[in-house]
Protein backbone atom coordinates (compact mmCIF):
# COMPACT_ATOMS: atom_id res chain seq x y z
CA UNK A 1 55.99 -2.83 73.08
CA UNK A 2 53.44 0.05 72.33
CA UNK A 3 51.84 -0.20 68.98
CA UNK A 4 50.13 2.85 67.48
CA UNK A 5 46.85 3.05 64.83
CA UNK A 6 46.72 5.96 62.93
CA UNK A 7 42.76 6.96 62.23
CA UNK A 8 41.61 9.43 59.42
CA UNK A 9 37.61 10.35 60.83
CA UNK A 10 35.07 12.21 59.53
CA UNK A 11 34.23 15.09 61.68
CA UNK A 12 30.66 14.74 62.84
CA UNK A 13 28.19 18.00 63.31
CA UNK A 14 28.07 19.62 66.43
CA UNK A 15 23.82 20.12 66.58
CA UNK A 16 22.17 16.88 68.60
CA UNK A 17 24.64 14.27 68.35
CA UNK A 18 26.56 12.90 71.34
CA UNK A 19 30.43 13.79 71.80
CA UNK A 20 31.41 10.65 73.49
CA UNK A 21 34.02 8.80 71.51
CA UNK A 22 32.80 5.91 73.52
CA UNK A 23 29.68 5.33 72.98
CA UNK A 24 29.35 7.23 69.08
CA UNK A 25 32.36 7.80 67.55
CA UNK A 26 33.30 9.24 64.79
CA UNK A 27 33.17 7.33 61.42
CA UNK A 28 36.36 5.66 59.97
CA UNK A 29 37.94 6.28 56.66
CA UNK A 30 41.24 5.01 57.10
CA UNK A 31 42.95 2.99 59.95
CA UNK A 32 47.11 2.18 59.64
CA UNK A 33 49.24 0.25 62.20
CA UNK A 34 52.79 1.38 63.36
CA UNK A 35 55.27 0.01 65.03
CA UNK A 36 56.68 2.94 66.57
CA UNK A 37 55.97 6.60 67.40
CA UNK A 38 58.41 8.00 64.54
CA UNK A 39 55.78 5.77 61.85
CA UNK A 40 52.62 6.83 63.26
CA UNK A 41 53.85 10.28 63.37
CA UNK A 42 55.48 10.28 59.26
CA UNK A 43 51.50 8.65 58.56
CA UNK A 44 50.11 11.35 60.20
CA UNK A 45 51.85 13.99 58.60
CA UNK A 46 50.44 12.30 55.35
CA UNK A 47 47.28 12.46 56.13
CA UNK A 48 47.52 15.97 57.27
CA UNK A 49 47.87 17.04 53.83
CA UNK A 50 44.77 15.62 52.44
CA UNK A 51 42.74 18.31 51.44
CA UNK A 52 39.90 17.44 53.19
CA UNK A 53 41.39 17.27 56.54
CA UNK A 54 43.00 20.73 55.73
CA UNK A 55 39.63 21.83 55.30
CA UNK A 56 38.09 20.32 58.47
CA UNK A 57 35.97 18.27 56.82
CA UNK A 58 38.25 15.17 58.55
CA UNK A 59 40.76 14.91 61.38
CA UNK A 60 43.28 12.48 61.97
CA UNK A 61 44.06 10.70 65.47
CA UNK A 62 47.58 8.72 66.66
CA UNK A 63 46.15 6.03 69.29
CA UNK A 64 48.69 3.92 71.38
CA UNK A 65 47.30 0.46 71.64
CA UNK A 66 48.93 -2.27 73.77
CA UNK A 67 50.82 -0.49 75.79
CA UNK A 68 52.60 -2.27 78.33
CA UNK A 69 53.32 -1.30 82.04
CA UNK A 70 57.01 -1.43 83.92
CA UNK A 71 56.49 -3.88 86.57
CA UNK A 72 57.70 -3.64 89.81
């Protein structure tokens, strides 16, 4: 089963700081777990109408975690 985080960042400044997710990403305000594509999505719609991600001050993100692969 594929699980799903829903992530409310902050979005970082463009001037000297590494893009890499990886290695510096963006700072957390908010993670939620879903169970299914249809939750993360309804959370994410949610969070879409903050006002500060409508300003671009934060973005939101829908991760799948755990997915599993069809075997052979």
């Amino acid at each position: 089963m594929t699980r799903f985080l829903v992530v409310l960042t902050d979005v970082r400044a463009v001037e000297g700081i590494d893009r890499d997710e990886r290695t510096a990403p963006e700072r957390r305000r908010q993670v939620v777990g879903a169970s299914s594509r249809e939750a993360a999505d309804r959370i994410a719609g949610a969070f879409m109408a903050l006002g500060m991600v409508r300003a671009g001050r934060q973005r939101v993100k829908v991760i799948a975690v755990g997915r599993r692969h069809a075997r052979d």
